[in-house]
PDB file of N, CA and C in Angstrom:
ATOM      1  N   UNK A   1      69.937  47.773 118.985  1.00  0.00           N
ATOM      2  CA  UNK A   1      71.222  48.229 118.472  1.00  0.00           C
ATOM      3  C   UNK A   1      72.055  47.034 118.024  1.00  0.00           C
ATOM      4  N   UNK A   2      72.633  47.197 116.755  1.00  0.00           N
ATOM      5  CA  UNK A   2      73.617  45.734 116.193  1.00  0.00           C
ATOM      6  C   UNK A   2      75.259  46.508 116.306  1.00  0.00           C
ATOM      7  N   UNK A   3      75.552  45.208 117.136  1.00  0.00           N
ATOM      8  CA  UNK A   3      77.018  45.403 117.162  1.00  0.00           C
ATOM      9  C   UNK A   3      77.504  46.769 116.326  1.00  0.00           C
ATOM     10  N   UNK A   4      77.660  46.374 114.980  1.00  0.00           N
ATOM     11  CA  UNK A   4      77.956  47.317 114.127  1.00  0.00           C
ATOM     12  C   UNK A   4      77.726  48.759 114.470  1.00  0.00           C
ATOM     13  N   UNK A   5      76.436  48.975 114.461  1.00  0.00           N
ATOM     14  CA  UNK A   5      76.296  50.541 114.680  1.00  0.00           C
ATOM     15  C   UNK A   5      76.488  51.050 116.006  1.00  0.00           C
ATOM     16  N   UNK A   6      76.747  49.979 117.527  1.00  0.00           N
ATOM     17  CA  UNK A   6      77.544  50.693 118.438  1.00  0.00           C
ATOM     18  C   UNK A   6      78.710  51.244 118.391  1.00  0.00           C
ATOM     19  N   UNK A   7      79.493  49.887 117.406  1.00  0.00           N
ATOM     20  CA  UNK A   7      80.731  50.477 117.027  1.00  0.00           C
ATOM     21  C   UNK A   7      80.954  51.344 116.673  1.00  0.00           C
ATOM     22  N   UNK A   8      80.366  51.707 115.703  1.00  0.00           N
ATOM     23  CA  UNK A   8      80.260  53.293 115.018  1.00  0.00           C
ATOM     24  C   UNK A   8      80.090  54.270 116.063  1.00  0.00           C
ATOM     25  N   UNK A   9      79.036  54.249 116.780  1.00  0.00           N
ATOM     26  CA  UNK A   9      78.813  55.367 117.437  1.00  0.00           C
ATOM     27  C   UNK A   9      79.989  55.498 118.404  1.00  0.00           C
ATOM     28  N   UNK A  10      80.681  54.538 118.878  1.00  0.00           N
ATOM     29  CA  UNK A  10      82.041  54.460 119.946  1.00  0.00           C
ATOM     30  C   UNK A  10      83.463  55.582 119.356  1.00  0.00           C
ATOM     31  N   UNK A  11      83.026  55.027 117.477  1.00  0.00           N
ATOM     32  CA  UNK A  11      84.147  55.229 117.244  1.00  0.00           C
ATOM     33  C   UNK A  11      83.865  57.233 116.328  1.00  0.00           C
ATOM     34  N   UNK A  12      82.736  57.269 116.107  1.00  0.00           N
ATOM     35  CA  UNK A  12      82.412  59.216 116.126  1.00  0.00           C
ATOM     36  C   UNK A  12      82.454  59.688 117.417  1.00  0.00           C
ATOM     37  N   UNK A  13      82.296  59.317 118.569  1.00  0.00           N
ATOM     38  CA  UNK A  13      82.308  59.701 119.912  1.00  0.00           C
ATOM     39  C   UNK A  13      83.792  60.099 120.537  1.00  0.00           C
ATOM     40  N   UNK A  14      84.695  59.132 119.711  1.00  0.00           N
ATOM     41  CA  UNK A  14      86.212  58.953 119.691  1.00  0.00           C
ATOM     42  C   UNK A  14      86.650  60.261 119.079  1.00  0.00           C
ATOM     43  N   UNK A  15      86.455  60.451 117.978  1.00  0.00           N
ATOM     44  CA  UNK A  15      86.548  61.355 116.787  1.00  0.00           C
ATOM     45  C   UNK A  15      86.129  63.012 117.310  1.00  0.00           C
ATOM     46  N   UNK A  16      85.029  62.506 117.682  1.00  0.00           N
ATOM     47  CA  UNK A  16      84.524  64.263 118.111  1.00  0.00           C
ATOM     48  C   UNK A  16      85.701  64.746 119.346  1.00  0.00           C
ATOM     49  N   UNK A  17      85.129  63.771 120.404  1.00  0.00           N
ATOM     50  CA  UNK A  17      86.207  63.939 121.683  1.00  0.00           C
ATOM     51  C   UNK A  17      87.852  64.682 121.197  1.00  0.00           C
ATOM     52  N   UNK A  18      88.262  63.493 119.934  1.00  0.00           N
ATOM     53  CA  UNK A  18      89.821  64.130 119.845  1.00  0.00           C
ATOM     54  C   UNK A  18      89.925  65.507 119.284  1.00  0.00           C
ATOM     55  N   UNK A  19      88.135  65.854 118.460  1.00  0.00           N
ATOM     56  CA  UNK A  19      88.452  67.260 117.628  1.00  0.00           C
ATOM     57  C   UNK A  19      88.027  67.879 118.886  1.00  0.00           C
ATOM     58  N   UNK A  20      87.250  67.857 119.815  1.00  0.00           N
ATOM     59  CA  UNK A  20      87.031  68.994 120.492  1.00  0.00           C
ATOM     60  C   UNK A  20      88.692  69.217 121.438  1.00  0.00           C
ATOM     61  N   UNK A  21      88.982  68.208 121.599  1.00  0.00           N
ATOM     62  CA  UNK A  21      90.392  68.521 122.574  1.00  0.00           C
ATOM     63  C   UNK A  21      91.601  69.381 121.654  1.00  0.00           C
ATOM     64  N   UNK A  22      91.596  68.896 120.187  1.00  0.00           N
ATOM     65  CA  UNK A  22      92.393  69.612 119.211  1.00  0.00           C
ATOM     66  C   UNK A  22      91.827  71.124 119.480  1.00  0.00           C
ATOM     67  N   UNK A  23      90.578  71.303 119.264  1.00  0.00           N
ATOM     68  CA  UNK A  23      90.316  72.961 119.121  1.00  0.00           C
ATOM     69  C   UNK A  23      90.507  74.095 120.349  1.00  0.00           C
ATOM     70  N   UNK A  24      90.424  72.792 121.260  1.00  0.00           N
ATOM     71  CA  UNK A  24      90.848  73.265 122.557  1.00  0.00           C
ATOM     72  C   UNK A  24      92.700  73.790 122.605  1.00  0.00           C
ATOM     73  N   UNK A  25      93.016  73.047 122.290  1.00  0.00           N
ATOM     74  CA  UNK A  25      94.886  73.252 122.482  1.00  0.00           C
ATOM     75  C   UNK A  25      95.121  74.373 121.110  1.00  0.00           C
ATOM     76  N   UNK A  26      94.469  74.304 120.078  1.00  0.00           N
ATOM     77  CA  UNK A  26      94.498  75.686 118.898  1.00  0.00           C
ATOM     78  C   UNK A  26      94.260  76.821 119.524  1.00  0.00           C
ATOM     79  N   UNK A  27      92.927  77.048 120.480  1.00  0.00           N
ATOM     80  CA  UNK A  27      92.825  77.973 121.154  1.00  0.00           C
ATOM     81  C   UNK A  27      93.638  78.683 122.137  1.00  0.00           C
ATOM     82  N   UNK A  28      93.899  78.039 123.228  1.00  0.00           N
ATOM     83  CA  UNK A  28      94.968  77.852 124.198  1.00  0.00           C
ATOM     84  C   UNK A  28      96.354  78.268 123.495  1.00  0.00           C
ATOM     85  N   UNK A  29      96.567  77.863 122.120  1.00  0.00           N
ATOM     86  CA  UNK A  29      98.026  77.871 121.315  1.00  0.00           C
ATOM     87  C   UNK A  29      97.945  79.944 121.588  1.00  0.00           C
ATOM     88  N   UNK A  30      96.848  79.670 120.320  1.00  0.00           N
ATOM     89  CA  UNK A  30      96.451  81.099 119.581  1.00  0.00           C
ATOM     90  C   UNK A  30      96.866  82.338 120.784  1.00  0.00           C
ATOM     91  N   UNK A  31      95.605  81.865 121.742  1.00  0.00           N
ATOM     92  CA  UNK A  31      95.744  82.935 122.902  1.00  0.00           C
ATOM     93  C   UNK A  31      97.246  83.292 123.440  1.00  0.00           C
ATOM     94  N   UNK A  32      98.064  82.591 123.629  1.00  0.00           N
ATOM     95  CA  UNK A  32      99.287  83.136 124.097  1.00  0.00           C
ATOM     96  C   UNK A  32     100.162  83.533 123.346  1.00  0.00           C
ATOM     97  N   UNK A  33     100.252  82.738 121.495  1.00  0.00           N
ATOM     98  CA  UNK A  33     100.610  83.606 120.546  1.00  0.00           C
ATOM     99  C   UNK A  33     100.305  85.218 120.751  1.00  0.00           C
ATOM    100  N   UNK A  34      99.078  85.046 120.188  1.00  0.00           N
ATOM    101  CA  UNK A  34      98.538  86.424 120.352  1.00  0.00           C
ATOM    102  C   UNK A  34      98.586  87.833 121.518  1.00  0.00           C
ATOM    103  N   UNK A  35      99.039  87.360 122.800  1.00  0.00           N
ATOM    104  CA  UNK A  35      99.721  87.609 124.103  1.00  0.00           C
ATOM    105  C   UNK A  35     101.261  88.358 123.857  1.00  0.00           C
ATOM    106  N   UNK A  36     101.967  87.320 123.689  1.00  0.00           N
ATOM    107  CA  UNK A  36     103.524  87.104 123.192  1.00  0.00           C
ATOM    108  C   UNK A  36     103.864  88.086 121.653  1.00  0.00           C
ATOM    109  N   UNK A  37     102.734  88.133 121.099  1.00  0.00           N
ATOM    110  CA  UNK A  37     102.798  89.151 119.710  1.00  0.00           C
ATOM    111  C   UNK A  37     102.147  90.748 119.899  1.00  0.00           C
ATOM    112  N   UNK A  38     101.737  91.063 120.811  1.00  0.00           N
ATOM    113  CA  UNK A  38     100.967  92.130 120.931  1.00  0.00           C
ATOM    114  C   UNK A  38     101.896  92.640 122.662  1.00  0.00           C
ATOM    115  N   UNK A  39     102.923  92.894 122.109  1.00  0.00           N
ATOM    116  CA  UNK A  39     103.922  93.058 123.582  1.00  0.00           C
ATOM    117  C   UNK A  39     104.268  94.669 123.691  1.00  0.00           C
ATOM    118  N   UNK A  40     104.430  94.908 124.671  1.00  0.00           N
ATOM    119  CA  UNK A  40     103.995  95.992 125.433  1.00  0.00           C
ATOM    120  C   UNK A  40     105.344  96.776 124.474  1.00  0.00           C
ATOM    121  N   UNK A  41     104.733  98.172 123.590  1.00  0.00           N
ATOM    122  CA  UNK A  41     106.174  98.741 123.057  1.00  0.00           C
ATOM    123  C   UNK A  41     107.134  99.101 124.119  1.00  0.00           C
ATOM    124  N   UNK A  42     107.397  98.974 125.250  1.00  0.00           N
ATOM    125  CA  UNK A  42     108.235  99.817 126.214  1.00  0.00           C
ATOM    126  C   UNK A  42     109.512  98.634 126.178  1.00  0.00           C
ATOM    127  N   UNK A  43     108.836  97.452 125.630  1.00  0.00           N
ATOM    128  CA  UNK A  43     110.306  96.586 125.970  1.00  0.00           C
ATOM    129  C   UNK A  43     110.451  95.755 124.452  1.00  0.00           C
ATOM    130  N   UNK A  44     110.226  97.084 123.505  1.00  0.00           N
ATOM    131  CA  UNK A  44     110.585  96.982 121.729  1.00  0.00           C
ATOM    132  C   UNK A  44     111.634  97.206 121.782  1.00  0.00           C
ATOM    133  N   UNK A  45     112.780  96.893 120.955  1.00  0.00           N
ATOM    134  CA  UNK A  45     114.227  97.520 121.012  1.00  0.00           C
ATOM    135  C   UNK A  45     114.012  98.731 120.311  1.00  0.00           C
ATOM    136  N   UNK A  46     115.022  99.511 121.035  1.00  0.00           N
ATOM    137  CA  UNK A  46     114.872 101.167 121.039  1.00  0.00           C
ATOM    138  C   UNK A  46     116.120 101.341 119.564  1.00  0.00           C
ATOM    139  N   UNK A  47     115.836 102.137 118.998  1.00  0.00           N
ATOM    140  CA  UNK A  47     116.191 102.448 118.140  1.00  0.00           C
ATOM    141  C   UNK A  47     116.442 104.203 118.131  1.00  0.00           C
ATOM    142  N   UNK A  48     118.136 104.635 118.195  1.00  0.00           N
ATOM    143  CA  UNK A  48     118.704 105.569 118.719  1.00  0.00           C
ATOM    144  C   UNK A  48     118.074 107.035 117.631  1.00  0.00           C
ATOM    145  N   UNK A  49     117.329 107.879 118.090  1.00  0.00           N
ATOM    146  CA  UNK A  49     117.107 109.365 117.384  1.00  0.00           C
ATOM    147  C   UNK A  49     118.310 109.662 116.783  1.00  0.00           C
ATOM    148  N   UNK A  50     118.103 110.815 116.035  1.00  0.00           N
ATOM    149  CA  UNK A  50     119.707 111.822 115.340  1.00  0.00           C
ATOM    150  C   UNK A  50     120.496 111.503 115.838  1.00  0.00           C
ATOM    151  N   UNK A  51     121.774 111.113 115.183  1.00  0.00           N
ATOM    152  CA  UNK A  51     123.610 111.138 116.210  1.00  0.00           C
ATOM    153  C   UNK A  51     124.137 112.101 115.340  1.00  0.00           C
ATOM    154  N   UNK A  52     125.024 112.847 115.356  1.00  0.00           N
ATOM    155  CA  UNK A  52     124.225 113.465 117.002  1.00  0.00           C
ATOM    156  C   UNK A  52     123.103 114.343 116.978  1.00  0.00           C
ATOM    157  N   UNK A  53     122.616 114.528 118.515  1.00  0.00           N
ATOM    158  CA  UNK A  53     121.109 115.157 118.922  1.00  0.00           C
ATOM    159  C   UNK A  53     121.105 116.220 118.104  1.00  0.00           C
ATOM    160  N   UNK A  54     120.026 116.570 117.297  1.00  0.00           N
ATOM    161  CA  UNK A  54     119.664 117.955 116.813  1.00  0.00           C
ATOM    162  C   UNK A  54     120.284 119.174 117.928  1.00  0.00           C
ATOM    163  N   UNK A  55     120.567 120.387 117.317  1.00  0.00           N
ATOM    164  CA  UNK A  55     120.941 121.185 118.791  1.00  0.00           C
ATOM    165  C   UNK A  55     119.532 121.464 119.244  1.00  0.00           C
ATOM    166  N   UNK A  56     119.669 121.852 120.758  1.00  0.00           N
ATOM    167  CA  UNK A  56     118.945 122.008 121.526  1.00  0.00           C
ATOM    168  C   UNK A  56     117.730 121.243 121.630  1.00  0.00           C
ATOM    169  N   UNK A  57     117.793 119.708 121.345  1.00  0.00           N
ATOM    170  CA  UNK A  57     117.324 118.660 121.920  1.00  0.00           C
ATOM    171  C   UNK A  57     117.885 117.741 122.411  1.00  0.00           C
ATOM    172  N   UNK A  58     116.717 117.063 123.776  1.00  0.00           N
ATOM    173  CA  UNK A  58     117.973 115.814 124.198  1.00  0.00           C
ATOM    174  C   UNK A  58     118.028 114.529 123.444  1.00  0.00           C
ATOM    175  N   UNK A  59     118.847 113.971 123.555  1.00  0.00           N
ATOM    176  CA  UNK A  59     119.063 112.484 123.376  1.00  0.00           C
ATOM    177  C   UNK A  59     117.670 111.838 123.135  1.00  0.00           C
ATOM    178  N   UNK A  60     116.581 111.180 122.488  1.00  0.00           N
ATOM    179  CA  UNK A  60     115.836 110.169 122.939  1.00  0.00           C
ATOM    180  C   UNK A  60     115.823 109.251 122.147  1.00  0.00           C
ATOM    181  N   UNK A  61     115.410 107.863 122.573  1.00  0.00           N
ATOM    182  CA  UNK A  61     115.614 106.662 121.836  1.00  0.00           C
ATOM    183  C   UNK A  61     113.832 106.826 121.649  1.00  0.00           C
ATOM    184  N   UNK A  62     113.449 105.917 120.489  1.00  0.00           N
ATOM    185  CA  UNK A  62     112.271 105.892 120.014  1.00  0.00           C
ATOM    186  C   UNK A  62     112.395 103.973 119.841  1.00  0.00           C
ATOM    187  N   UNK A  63     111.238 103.351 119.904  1.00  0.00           N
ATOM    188  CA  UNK A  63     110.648 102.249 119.752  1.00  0.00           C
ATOM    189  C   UNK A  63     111.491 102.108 117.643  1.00  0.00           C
ATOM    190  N   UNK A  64     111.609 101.095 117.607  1.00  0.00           N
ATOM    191  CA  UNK A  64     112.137 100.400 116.274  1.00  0.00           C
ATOM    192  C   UNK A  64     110.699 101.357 115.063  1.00  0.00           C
ATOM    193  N   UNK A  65     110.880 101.569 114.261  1.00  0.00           N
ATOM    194  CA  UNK A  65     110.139 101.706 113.199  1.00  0.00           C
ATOM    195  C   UNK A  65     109.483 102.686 113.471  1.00  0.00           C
ATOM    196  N   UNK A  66     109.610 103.881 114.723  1.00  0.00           N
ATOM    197  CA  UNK A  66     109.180 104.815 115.027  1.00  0.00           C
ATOM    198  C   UNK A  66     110.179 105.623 114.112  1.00  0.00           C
ATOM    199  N   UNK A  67     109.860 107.171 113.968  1.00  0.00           N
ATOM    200  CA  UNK A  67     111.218 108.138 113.353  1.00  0.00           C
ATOM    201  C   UNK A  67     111.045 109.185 114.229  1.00  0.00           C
ATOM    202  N   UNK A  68     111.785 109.256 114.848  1.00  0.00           N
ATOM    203  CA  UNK A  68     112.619 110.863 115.985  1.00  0.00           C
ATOM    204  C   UNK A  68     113.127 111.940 115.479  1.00  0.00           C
ATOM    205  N   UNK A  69     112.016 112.783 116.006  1.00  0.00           N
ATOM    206  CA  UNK A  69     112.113 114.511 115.228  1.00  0.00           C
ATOM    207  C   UNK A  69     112.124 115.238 116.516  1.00  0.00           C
ATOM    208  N   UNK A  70     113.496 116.180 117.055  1.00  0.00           N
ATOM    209  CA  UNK A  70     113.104 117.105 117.569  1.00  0.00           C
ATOM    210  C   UNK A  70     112.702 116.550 118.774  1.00  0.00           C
ATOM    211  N   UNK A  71     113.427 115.467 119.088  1.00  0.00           N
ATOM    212  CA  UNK A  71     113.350 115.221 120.799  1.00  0.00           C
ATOM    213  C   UNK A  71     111.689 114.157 121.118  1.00  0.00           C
ATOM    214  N   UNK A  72     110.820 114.226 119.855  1.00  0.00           N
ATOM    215  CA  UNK A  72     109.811 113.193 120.184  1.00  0.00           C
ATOM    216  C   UNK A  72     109.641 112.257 119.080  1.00  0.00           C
ATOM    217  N   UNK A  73     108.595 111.518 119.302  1.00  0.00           N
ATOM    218  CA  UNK A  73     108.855 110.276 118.533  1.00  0.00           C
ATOM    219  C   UNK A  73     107.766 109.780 118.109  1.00  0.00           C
ATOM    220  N   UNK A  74     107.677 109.686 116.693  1.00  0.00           N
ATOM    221  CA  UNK A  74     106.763 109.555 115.767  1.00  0.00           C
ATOM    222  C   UNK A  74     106.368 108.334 114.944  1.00  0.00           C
ATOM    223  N   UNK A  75     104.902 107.632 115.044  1.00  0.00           N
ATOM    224  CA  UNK A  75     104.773 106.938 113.888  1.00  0.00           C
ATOM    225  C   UNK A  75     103.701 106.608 112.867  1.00  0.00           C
ATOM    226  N   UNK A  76     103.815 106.384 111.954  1.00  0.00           N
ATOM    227  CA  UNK A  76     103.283 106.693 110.707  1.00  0.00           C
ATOM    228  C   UNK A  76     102.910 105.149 110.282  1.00  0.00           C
ATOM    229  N   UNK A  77     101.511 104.978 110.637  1.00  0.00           N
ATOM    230  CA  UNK A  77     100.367 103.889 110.330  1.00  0.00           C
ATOM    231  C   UNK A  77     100.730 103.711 108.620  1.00  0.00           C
ATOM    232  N   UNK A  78     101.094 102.281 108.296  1.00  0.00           N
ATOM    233  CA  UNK A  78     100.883 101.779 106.808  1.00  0.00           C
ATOM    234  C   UNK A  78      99.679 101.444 106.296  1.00  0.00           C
ATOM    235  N   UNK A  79      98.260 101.542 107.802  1.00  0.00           N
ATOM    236  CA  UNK A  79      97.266 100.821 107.155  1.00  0.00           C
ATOM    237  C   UNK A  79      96.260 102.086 107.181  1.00  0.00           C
ATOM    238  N   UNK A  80      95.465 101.870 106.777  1.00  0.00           N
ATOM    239  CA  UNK A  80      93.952 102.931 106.672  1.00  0.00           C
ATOM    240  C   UNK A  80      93.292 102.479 107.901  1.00  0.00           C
ATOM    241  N   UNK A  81      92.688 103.388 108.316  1.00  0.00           N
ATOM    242  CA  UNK A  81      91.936 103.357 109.401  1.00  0.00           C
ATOM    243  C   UNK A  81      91.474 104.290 109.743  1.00  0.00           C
ATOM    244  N   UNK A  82      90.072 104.195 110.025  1.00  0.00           N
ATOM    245  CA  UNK A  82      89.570 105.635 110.143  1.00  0.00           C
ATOM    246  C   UNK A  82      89.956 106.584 111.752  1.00  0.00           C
ATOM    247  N   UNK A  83      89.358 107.449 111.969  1.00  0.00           N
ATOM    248  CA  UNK A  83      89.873 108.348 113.036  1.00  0.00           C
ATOM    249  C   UNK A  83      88.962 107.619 114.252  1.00  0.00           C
ATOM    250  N   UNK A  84      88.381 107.112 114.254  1.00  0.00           N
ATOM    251  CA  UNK A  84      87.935 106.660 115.706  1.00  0.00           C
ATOM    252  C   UNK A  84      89.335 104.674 115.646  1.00  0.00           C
ATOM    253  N   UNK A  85      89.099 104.284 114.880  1.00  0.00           N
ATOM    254  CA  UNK A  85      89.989 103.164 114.839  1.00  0.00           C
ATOM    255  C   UNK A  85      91.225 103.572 115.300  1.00  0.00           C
ATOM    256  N   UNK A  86      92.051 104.856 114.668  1.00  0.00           N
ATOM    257  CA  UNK A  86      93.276 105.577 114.653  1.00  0.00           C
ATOM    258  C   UNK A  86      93.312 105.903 116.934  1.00  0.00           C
ATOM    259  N   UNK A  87      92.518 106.583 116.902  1.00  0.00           N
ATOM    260  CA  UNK A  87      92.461 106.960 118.026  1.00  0.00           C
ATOM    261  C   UNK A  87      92.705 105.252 119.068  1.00  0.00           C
ATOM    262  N   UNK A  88      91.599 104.468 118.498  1.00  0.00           N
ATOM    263  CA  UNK A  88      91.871 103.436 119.440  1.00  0.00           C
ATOM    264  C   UNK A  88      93.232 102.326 119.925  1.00  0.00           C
ATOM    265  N   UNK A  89      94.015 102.858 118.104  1.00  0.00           N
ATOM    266  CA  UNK A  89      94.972 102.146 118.403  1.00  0.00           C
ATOM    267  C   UNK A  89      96.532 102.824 119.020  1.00  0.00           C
ATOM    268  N   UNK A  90      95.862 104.197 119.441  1.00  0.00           N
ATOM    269  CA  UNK A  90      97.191 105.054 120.170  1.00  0.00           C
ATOM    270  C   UNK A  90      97.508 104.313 121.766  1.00  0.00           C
ATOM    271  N   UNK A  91      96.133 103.879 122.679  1.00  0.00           N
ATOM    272  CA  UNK A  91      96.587 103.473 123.906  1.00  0.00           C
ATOM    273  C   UNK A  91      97.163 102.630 123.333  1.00  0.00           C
ATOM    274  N   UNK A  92      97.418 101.383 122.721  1.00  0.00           N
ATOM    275  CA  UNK A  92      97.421 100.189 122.549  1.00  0.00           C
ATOM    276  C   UNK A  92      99.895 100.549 122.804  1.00  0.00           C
ATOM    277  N   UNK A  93      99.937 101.753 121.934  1.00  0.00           N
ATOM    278  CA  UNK A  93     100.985 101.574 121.497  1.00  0.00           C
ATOM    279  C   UNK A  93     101.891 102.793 122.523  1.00  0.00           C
ATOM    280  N   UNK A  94     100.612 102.720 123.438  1.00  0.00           N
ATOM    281  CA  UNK A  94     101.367 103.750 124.462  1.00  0.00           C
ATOM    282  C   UNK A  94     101.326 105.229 124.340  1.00  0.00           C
ATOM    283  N   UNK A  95     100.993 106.080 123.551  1.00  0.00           N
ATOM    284  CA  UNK A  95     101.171 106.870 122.445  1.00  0.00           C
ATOM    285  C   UNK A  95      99.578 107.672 122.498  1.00  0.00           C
ATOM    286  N   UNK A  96      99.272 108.495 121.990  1.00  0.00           N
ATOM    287  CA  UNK A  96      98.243 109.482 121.685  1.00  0.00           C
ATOM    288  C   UNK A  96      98.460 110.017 120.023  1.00  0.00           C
ATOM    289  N   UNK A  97      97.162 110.528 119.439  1.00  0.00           N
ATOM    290  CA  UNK A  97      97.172 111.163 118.274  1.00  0.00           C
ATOM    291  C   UNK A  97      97.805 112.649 118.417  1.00  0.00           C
ATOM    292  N   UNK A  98      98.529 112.575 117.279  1.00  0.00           N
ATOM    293  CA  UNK A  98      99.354 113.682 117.006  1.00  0.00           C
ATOM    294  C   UNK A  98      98.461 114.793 116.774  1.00  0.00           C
ATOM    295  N   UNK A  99      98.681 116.200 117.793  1.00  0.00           N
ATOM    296  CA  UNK A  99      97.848 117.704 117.376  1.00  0.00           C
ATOM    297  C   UNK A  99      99.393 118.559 117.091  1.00  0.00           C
ATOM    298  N   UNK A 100      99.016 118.875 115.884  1.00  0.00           N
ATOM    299  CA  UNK A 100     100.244 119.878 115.464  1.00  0.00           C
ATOM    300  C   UNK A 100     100.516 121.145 115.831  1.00  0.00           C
ATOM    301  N   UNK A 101     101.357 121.059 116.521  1.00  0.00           N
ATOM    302  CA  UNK A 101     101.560 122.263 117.581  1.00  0.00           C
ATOM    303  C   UNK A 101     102.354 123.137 116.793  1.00  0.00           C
ATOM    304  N   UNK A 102     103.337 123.132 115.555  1.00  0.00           N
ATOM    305  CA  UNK A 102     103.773 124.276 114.360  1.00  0.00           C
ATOM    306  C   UNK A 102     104.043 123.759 113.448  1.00  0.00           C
ATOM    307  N   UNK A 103     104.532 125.088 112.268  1.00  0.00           N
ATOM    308  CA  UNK A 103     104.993 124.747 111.200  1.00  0.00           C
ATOM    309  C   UNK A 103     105.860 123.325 110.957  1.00  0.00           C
ATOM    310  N   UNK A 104     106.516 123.708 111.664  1.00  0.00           N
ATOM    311  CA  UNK A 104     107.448 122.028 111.772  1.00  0.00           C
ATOM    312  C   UNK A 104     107.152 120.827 111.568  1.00  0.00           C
ATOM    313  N   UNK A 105     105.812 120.741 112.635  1.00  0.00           N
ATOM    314  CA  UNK A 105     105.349 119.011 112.766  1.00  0.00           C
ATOM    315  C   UNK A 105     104.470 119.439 110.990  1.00  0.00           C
ATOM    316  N   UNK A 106     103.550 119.984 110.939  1.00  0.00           N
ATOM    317  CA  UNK A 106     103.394 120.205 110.141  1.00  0.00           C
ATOM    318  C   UNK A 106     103.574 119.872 108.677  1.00  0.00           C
ATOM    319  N   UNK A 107     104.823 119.973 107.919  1.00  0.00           N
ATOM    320  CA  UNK A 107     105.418 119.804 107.439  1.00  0.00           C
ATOM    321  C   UNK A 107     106.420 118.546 107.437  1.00  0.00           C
ATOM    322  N   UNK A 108     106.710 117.626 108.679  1.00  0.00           N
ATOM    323  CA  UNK A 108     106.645 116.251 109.207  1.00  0.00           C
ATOM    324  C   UNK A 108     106.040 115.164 108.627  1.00  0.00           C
TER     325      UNK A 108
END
């Protein structure tokens, strides 16, 4: 081995070391981003139903960007997704797929 090419190898050994520790702290970043962004809707700011209440419903506040019909609280996916995807992302948001129980929702 000549001087030279230990050096080298000292100094890619240097190099890798600092990228593997970088991808390490990206990861570590990401993961708690991703934690901190995917937050539980129950502590979304609530955003107040009808003022005032439709008659003969109560009061309920609905999650931000939800829309409140009739005492429950509704929301309406911007993206495509098929019905098993759809389904998966109801626990996520606390929530279940909508079965239309009348004319009303229906027409909703």
């Amino acid at each position: 081995d000549s001087p030279l090419s230990s050096q080298c190898c000292k100094r890619m050994l240097v190099i890798l070391g600092a990228v593997c520790i970088i991808l390490t702290l990206a990861v570590i970043i990401l993961t708690i981003l991703g934690k901190l962004l995917n937050h539980d809707l129950s502590l979304a700011p609530l955003m107040p139903g009808p003022f005032p209440p439709d008659e003969g419903s109560e009061c309920k506040l609905c999650p931000m960007d939800w829309l409140s019909h009739r005492g429950k609280c509704y929301w309406f996916s911007k993206g495509n997704k098929d019905w098993n995807g759809s389904r998966d992302d109801c626990p996520r948001k606390k929530s279940h797929i909508l079965v239309i129980q009348d004319q009303d929702e229906m027409v909703m």
